[in-house]
PDB file of N, CA and C in Angstrom:
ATOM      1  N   UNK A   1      50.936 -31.037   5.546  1.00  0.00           N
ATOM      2  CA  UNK A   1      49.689 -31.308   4.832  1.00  0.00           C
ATOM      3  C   UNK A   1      49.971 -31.586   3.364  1.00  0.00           C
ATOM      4  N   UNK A   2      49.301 -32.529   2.878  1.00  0.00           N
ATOM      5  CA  UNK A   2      49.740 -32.676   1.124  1.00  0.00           C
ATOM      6  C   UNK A   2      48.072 -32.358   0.306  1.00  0.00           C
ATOM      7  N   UNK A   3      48.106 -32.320  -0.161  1.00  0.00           N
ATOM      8  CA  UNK A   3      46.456 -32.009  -1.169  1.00  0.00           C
ATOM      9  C   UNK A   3      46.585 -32.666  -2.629  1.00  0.00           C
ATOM     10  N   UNK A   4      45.772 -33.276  -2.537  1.00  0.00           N
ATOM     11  CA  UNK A   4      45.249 -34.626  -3.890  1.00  0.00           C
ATOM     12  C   UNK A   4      44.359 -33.985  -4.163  1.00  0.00           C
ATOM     13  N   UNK A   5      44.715 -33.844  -5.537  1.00  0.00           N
ATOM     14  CA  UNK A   5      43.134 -33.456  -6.839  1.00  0.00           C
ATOM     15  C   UNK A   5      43.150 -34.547  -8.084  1.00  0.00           C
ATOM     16  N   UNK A   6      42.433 -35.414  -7.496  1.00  0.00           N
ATOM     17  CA  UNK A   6      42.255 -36.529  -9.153  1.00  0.00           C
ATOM     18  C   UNK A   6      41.618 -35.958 -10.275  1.00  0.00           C
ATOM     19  N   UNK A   7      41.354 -36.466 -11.489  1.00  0.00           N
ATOM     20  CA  UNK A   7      40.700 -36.244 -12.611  1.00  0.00           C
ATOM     21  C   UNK A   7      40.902 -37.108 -13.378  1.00  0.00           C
ATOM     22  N   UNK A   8      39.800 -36.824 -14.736  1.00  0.00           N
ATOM     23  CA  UNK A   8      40.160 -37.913 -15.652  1.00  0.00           C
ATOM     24  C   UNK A   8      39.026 -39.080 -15.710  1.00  0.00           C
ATOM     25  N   UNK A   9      38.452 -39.108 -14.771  1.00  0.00           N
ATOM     26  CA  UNK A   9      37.197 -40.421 -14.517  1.00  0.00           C
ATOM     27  C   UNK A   9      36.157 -39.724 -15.920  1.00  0.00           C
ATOM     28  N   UNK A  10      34.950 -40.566 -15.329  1.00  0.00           N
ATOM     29  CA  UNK A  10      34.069 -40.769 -16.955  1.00  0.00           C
ATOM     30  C   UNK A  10      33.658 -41.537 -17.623  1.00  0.00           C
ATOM     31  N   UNK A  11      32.318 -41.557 -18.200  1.00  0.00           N
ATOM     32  CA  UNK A  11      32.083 -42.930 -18.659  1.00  0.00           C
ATOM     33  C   UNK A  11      32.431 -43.323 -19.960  1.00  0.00           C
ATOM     34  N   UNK A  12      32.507 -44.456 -19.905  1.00  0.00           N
ATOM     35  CA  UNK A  12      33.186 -45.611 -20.873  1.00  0.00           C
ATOM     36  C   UNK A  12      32.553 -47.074 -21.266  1.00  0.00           C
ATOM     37  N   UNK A  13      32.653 -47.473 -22.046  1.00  0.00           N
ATOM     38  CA  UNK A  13      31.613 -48.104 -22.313  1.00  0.00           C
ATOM     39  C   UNK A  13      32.612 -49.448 -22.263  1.00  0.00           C
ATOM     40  N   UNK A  14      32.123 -50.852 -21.682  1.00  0.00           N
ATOM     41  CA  UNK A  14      33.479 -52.239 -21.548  1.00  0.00           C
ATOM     42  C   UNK A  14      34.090 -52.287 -22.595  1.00  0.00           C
ATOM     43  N   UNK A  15      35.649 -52.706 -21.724  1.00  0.00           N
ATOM     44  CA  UNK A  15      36.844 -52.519 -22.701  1.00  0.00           C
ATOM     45  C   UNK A  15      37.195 -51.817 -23.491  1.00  0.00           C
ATOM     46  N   UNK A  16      36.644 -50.812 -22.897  1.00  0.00           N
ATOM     47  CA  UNK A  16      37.596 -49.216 -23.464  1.00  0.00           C
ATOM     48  C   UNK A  16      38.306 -48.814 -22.054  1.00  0.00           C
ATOM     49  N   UNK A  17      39.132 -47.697 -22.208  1.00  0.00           N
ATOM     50  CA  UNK A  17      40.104 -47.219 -21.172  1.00  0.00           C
ATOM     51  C   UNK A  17      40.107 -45.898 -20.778  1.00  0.00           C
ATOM     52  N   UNK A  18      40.483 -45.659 -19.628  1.00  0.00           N
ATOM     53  CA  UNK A  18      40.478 -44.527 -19.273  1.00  0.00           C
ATOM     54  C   UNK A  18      41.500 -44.173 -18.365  1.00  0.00           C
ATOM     55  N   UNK A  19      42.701 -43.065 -18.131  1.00  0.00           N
ATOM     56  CA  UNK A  19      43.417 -42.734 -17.421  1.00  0.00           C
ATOM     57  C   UNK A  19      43.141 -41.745 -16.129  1.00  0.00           C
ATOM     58  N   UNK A  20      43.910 -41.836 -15.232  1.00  0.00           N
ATOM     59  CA  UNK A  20      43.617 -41.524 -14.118  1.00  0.00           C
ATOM     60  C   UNK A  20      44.400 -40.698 -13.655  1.00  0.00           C
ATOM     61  N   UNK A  21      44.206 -38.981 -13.573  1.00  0.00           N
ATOM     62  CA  UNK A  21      45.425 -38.446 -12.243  1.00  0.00           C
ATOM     63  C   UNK A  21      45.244 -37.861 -11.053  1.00  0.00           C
ATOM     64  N   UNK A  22      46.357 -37.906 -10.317  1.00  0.00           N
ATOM     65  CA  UNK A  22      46.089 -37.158  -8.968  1.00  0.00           C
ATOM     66  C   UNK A  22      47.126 -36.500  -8.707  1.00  0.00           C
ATOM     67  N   UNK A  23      47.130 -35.113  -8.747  1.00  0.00           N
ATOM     68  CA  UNK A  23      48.042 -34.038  -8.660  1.00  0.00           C
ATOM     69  C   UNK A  23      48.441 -33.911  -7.570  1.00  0.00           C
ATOM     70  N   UNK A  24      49.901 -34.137  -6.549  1.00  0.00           N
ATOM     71  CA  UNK A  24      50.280 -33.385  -5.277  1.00  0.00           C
ATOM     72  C   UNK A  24      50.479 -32.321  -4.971  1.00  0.00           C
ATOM     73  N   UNK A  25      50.523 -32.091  -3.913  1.00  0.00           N
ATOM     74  CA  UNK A  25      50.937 -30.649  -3.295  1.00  0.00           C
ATOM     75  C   UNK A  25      51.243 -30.355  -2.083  1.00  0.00           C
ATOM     76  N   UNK A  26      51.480 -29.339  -1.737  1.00  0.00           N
ATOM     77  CA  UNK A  26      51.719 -29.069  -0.448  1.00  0.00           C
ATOM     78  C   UNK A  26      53.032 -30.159   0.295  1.00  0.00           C
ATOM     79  N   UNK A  27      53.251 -30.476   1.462  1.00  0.00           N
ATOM     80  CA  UNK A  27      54.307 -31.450   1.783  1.00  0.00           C
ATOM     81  C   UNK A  27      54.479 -32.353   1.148  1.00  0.00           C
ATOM     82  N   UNK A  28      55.159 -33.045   0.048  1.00  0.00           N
ATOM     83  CA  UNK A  28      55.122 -33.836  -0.816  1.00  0.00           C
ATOM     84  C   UNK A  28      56.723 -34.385  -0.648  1.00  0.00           C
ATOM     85  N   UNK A  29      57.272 -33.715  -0.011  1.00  0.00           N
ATOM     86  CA  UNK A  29      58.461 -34.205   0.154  1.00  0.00           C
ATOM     87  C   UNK A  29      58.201 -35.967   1.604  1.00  0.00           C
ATOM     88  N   UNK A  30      57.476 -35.248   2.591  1.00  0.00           N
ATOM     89  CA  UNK A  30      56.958 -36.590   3.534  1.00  0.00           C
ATOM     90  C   UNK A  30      55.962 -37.450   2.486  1.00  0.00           C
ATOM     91  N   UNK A  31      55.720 -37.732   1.420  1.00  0.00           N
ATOM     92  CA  UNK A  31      54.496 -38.906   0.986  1.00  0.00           C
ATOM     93  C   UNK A  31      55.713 -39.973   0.818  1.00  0.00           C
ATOM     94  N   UNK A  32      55.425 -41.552   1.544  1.00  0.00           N
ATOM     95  CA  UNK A  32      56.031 -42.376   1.247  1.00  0.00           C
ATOM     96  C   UNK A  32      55.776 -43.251   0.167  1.00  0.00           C
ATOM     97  N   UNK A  33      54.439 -43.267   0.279  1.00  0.00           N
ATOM     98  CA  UNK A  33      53.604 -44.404  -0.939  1.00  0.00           C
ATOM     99  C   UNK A  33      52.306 -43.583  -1.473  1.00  0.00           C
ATOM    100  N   UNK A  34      51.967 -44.058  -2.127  1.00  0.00           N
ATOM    101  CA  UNK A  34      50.612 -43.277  -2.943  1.00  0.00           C
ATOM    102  C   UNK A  34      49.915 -44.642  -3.285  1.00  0.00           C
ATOM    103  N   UNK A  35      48.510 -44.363  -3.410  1.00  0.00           N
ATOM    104  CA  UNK A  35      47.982 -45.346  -3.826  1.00  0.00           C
ATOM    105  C   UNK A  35      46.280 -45.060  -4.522  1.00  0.00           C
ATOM    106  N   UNK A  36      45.540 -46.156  -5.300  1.00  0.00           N
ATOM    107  CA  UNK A  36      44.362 -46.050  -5.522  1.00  0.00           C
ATOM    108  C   UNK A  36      43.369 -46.444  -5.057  1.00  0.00           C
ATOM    109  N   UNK A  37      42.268 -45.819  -4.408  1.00  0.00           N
ATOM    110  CA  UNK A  37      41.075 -46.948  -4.111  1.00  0.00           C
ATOM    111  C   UNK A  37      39.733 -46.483  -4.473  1.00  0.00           C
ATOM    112  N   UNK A  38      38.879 -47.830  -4.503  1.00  0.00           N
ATOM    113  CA  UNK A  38      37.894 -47.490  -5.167  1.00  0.00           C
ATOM    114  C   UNK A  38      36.235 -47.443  -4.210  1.00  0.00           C
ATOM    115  N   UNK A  39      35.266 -46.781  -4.784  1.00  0.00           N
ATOM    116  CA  UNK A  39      34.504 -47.380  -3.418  1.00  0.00           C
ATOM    117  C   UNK A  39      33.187 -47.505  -4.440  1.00  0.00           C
ATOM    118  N   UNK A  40      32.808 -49.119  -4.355  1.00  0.00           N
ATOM    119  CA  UNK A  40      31.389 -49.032  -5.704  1.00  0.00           C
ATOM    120  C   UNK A  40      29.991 -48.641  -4.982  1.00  0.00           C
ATOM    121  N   UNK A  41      29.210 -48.653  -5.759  1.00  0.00           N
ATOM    122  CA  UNK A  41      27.710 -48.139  -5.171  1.00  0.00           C
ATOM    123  C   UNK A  41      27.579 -49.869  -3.767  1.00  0.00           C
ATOM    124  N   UNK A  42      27.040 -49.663  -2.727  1.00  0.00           N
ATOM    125  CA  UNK A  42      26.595 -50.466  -1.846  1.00  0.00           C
ATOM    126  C   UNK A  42      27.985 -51.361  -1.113  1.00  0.00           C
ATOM    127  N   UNK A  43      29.532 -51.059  -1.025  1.00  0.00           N
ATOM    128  CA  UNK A  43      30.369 -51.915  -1.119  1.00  0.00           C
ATOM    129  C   UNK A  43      31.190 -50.977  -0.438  1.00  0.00           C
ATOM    130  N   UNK A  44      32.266 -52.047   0.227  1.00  0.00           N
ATOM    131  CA  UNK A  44      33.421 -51.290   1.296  1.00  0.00           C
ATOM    132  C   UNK A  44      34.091 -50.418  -0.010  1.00  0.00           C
ATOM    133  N   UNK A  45      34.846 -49.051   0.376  1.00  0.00           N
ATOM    134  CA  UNK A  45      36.306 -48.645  -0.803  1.00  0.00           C
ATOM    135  C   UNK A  45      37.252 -50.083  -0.505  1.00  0.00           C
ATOM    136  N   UNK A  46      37.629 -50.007  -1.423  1.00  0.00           N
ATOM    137  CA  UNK A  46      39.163 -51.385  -1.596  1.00  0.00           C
ATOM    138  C   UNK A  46      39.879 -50.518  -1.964  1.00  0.00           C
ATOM    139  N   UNK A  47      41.345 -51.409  -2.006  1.00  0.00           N
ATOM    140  CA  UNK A  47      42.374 -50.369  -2.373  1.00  0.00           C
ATOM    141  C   UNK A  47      42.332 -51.494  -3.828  1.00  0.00           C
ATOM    142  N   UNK A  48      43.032 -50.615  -4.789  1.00  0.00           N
ATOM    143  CA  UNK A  48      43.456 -50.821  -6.140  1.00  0.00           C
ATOM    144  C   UNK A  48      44.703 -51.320  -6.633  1.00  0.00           C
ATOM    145  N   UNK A  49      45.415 -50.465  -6.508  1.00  0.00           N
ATOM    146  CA  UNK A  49      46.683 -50.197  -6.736  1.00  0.00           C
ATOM    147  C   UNK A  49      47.874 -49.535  -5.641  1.00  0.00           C
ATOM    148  N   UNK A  50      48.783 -49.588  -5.417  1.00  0.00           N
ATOM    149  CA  UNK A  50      49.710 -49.084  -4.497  1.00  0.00           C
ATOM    150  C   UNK A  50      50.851 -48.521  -5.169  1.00  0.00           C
ATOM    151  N   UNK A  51      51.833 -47.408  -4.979  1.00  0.00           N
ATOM    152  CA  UNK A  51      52.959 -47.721  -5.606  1.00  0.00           C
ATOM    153  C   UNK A  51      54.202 -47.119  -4.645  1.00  0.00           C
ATOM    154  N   UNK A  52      54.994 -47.660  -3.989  1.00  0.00           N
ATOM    155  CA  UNK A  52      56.090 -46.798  -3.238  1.00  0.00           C
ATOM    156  C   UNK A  52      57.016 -45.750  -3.566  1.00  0.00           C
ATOM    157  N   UNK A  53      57.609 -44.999  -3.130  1.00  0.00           N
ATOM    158  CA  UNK A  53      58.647 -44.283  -3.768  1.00  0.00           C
ATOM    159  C   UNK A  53      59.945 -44.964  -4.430  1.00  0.00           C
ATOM    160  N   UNK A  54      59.856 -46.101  -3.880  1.00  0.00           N
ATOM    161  CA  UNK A  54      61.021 -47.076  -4.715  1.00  0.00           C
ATOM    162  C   UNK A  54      60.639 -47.850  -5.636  1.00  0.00           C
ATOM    163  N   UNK A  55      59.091 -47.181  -6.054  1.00  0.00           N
ATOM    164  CA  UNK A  55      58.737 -47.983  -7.509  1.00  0.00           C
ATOM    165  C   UNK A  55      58.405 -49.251  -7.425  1.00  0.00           C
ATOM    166  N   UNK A  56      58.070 -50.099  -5.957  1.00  0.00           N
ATOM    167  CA  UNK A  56      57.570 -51.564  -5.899  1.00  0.00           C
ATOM    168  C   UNK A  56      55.882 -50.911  -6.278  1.00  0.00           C
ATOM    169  N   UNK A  57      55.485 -51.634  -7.110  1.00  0.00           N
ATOM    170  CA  UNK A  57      53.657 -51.705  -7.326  1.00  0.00           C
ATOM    171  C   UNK A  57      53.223 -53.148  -6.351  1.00  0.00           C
ATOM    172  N   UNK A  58      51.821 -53.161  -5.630  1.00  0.00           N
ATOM    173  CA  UNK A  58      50.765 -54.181  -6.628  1.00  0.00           C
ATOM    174  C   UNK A  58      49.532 -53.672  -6.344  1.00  0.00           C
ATOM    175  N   UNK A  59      48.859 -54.465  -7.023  1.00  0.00           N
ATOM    176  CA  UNK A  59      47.666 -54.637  -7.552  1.00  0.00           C
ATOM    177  C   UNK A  59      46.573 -55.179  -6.650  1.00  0.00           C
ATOM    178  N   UNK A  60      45.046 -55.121  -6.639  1.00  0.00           N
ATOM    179  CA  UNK A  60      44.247 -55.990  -5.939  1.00  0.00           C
ATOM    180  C   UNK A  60      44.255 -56.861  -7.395  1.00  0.00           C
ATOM    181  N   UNK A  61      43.452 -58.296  -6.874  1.00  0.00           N
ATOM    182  CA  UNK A  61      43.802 -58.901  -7.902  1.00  0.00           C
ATOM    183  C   UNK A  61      42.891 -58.569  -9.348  1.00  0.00           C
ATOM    184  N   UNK A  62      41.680 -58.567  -8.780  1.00  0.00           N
ATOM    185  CA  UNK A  62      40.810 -58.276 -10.097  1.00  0.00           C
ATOM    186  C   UNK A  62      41.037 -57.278 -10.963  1.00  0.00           C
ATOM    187  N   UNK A  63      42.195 -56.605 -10.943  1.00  0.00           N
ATOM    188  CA  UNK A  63      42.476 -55.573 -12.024  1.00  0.00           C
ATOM    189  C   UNK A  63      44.225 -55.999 -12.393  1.00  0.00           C
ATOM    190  N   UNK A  64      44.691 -56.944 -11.806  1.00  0.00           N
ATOM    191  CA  UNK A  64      45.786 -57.194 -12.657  1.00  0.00           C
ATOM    192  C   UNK A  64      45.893 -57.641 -13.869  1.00  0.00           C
ATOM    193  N   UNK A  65      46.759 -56.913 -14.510  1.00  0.00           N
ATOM    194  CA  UNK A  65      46.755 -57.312 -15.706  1.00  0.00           C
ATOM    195  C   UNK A  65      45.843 -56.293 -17.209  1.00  0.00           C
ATOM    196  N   UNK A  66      45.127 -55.526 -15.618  1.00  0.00           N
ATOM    197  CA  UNK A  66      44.515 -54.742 -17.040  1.00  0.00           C
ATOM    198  C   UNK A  66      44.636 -52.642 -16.075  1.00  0.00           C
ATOM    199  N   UNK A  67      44.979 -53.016 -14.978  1.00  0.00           N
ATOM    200  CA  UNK A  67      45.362 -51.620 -15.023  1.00  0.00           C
ATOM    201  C   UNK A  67      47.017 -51.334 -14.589  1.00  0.00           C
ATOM    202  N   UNK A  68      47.610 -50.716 -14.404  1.00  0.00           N
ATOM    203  CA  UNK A  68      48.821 -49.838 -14.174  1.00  0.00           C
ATOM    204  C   UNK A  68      48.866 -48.374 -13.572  1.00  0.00           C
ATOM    205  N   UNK A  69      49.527 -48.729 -12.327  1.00  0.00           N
ATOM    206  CA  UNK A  69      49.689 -47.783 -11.983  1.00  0.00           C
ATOM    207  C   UNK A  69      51.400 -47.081 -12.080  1.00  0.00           C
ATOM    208  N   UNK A  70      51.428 -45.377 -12.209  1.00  0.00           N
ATOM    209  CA  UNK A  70      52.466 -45.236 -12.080  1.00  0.00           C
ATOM    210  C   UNK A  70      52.632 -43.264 -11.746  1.00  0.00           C
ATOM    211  N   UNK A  71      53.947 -43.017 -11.335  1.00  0.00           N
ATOM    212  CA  UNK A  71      53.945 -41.790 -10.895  1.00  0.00           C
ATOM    213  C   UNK A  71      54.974 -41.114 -11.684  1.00  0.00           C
ATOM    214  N   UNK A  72      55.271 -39.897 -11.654  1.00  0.00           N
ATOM    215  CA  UNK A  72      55.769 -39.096 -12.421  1.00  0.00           C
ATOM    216  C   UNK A  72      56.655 -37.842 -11.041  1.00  0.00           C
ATOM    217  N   UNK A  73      57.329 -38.290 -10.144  1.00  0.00           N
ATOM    218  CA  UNK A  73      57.518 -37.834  -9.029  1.00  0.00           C
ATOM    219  C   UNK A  73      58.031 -35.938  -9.467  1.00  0.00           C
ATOM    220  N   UNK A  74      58.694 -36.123 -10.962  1.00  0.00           N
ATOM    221  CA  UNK A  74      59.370 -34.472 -10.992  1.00  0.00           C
ATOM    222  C   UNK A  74      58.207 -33.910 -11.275  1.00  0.00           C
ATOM    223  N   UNK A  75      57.007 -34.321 -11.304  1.00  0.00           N
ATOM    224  CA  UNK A  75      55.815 -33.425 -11.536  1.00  0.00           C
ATOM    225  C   UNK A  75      54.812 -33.696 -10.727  1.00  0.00           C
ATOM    226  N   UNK A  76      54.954 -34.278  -9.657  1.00  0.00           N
ATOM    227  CA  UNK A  76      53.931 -34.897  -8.229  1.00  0.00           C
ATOM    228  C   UNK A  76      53.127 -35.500  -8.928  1.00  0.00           C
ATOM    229  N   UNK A  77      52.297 -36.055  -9.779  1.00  0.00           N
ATOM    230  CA  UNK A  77      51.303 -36.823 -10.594  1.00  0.00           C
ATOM    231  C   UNK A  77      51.464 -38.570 -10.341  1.00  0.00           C
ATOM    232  N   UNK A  78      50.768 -38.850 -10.128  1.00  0.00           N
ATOM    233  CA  UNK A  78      50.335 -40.372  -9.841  1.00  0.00           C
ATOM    234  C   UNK A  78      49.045 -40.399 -10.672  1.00  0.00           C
ATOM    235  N   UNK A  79      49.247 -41.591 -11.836  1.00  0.00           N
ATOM    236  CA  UNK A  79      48.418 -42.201 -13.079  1.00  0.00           C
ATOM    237  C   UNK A  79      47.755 -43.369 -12.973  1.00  0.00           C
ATOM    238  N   UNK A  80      46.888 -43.736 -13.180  1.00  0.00           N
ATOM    239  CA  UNK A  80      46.317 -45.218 -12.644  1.00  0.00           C
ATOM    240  C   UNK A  80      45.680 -45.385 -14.791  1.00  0.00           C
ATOM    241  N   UNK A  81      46.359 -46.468 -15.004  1.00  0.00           N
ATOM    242  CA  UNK A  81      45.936 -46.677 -16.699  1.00  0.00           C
ATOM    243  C   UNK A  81      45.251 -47.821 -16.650  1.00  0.00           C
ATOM    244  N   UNK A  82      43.805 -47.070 -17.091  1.00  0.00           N
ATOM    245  CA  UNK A  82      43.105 -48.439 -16.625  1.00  0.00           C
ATOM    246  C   UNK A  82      42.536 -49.136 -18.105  1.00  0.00           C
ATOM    247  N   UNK A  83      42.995 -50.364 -18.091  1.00  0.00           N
ATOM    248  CA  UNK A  83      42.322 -50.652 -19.788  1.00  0.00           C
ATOM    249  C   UNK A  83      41.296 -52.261 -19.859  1.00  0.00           C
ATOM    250  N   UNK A  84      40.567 -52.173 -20.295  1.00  0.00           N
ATOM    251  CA  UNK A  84      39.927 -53.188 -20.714  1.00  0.00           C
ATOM    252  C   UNK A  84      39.113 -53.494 -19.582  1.00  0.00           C
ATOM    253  N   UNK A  85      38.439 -52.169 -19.296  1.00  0.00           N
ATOM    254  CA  UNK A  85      37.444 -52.079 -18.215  1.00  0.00           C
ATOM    255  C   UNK A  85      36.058 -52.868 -18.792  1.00  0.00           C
ATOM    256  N   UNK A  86      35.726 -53.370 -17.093  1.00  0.00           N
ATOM    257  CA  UNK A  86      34.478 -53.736 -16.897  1.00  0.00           C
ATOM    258  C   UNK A  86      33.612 -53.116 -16.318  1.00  0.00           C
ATOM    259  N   UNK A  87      31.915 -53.618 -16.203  1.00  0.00           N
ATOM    260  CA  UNK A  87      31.192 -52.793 -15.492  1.00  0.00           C
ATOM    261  C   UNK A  87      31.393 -52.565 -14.049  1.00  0.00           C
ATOM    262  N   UNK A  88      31.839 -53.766 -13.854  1.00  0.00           N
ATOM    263  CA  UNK A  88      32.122 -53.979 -12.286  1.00  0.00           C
ATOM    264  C   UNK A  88      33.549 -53.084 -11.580  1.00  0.00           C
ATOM    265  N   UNK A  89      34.248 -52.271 -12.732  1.00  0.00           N
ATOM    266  CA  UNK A  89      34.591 -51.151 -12.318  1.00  0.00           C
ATOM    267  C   UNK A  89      34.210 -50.375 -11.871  1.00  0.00           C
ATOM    268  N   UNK A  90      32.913 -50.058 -12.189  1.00  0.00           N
ATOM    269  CA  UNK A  90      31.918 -48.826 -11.752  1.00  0.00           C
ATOM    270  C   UNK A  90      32.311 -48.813 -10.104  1.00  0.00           C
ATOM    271  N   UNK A  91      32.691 -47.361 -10.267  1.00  0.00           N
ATOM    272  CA  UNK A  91      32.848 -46.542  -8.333  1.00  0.00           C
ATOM    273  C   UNK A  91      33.704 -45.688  -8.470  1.00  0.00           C
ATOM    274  N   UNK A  92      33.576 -44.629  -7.453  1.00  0.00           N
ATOM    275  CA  UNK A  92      34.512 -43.569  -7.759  1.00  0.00           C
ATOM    276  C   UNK A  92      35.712 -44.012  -7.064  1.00  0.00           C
ATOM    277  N   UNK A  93      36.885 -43.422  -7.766  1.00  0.00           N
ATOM    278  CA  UNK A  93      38.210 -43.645  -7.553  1.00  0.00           C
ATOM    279  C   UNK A  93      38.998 -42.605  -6.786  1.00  0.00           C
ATOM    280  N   UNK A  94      39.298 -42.788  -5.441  1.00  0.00           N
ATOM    281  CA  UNK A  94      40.713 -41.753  -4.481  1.00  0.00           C
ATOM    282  C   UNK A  94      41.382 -42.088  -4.596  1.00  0.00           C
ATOM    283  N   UNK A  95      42.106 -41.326  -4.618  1.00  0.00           N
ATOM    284  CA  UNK A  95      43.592 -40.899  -4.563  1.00  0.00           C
ATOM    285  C   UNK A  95      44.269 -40.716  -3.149  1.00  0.00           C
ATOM    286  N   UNK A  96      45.190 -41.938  -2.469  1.00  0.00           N
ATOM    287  CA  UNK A  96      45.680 -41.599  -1.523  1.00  0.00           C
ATOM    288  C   UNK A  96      46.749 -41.342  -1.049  1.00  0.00           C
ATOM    289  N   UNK A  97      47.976 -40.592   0.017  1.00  0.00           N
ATOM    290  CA  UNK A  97      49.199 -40.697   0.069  1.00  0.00           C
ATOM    291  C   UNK A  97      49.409 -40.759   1.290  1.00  0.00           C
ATOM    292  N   UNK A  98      50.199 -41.266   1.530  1.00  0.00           N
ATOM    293  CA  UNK A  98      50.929 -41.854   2.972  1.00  0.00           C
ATOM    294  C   UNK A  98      52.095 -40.820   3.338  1.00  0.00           C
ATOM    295  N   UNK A  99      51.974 -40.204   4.490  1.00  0.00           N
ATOM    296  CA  UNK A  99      53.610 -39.671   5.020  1.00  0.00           C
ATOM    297  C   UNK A  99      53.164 -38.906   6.296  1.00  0.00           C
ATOM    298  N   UNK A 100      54.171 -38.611   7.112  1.00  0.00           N
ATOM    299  CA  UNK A 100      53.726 -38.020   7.826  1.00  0.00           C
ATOM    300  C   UNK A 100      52.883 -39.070   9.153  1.00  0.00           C
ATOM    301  N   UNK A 101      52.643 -40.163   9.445  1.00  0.00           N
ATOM    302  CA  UNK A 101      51.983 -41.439   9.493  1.00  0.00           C
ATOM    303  C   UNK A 101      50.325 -40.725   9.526  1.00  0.00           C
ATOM    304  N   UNK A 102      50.135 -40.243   8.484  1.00  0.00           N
ATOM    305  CA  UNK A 102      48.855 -39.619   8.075  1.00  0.00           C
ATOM    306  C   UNK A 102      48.226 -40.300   6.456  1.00  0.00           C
ATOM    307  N   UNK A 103      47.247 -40.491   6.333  1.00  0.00           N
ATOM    308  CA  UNK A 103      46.961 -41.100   5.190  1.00  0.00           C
ATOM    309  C   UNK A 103      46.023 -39.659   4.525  1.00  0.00           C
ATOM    310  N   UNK A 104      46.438 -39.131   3.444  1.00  0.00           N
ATOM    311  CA  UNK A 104      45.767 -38.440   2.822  1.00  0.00           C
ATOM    312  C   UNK A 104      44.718 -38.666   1.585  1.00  0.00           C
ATOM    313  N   UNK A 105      43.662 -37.778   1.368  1.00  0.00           N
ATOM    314  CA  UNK A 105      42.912 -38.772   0.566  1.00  0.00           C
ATOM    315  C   UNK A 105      42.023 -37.007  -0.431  1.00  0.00           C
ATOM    316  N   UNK A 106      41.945 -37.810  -1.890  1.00  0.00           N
ATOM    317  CA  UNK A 106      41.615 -36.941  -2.662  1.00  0.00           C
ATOM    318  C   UNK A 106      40.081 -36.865  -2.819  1.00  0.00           C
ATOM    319  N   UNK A 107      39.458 -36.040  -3.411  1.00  0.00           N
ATOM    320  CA  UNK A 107      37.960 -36.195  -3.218  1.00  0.00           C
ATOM    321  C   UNK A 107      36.923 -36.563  -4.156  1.00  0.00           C
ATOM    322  N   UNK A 108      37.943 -37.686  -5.366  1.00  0.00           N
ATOM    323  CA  UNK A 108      37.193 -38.728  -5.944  1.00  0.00           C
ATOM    324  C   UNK A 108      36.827 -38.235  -7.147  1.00  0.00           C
ATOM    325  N   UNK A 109      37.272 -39.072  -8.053  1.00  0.00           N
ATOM    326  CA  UNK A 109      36.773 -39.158  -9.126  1.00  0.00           C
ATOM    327  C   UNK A 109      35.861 -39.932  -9.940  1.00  0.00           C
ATOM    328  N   UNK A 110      34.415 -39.998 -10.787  1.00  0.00           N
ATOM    329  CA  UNK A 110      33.519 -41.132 -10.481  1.00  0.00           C
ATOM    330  C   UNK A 110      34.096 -41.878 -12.355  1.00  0.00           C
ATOM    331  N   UNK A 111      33.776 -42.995 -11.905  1.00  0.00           N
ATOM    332  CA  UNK A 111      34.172 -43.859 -13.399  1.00  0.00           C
ATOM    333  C   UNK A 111      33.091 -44.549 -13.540  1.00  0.00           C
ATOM    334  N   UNK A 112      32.369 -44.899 -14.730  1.00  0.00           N
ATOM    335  CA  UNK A 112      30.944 -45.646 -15.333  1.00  0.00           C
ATOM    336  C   UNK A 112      31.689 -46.099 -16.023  1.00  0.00           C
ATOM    337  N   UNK A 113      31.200 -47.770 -15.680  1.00  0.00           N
ATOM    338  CA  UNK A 113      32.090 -48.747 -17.244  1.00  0.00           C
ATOM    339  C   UNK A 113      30.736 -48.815 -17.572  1.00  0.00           C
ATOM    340  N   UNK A 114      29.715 -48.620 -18.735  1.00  0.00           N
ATOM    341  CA  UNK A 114      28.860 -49.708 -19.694  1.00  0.00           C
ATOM    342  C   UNK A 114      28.469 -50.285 -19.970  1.00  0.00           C
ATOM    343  N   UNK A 115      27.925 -51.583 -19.604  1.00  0.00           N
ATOM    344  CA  UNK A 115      28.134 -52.805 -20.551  1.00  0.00           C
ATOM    345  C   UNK A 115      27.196 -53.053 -21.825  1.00  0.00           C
TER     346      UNK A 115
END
C-alpha cells in the first residue's frame, strides 16, 4: 500500500504560481511512476504531468511550458511548479503513483486561478 497526501493548492489570481506536493509513504519502494491529474468543475480528471523513476517527464499539452513537474525521491515528495496560471486551471489536483500494477491516488488538492 503507498499513501499520497498533496498540499499546497489555493487561490491565485492569473499568472501567478503556485507549487504543488504529494508526500509518499508506506510501500514506496514498488511506485514506478508518479504523476498529476486534474479534474475541473463539469469535465473528465486528465492527467497533467507524469514523471518516471528514470526521470523521463511529459506534459499534457496545455500546460507545457508553464508547469514542471519533479520529485525529490530521498524524501518521497513529488512537486508539480505551476507558473503563469490560468483560469482554466481551475480543478482540484491528485496525486497519483503507479506500482504494484495498482494505481494509487491522493485525495486532492483544490486550485482557483482568478481572472
Amino acid at each position: 500500500q503507498v499513501q499520497l497526501v498533496e498540499s499546497g493548492g489555493g487561490l491565485v489570481q492569473a499568472g501567478g504560481s503556485l507549487r504543488l506536493s504529494c508526500v509518499a509513504s508506506g510501500s514506496i519502494f514498488s511506485i514506478e511512476a508518479m504523476g498529476w491529474y486534474r479534474r475541473a468543475p463539469g469535465k473528465l480528471r486528465e492527467l497533467v504531468a507524469v514523471i518516471t523513476t528514470g526521470g523521463n517527464r511529459n506534459y499534457v499539452d496545455s500546460v507545457k511550458g508553464r508547469f514542471t513537474i519533479s520529485r525529490d525521491s530521498a524524501k518521497n515528495i513529488m512537486y508539480l511548479q505551476m507558473n503563469s496560471l490560468k483560469p482554466e486551471d481551475t480543478a482540484v489536483y491528485y496525486c497519483s503513483a503507479d506500482g504494484d500494477r495498482t494505481r494509487y491516488w491522493g485525495q486532492g488538492t483544490q486550485v482557483t486561478v482568478s481572472s
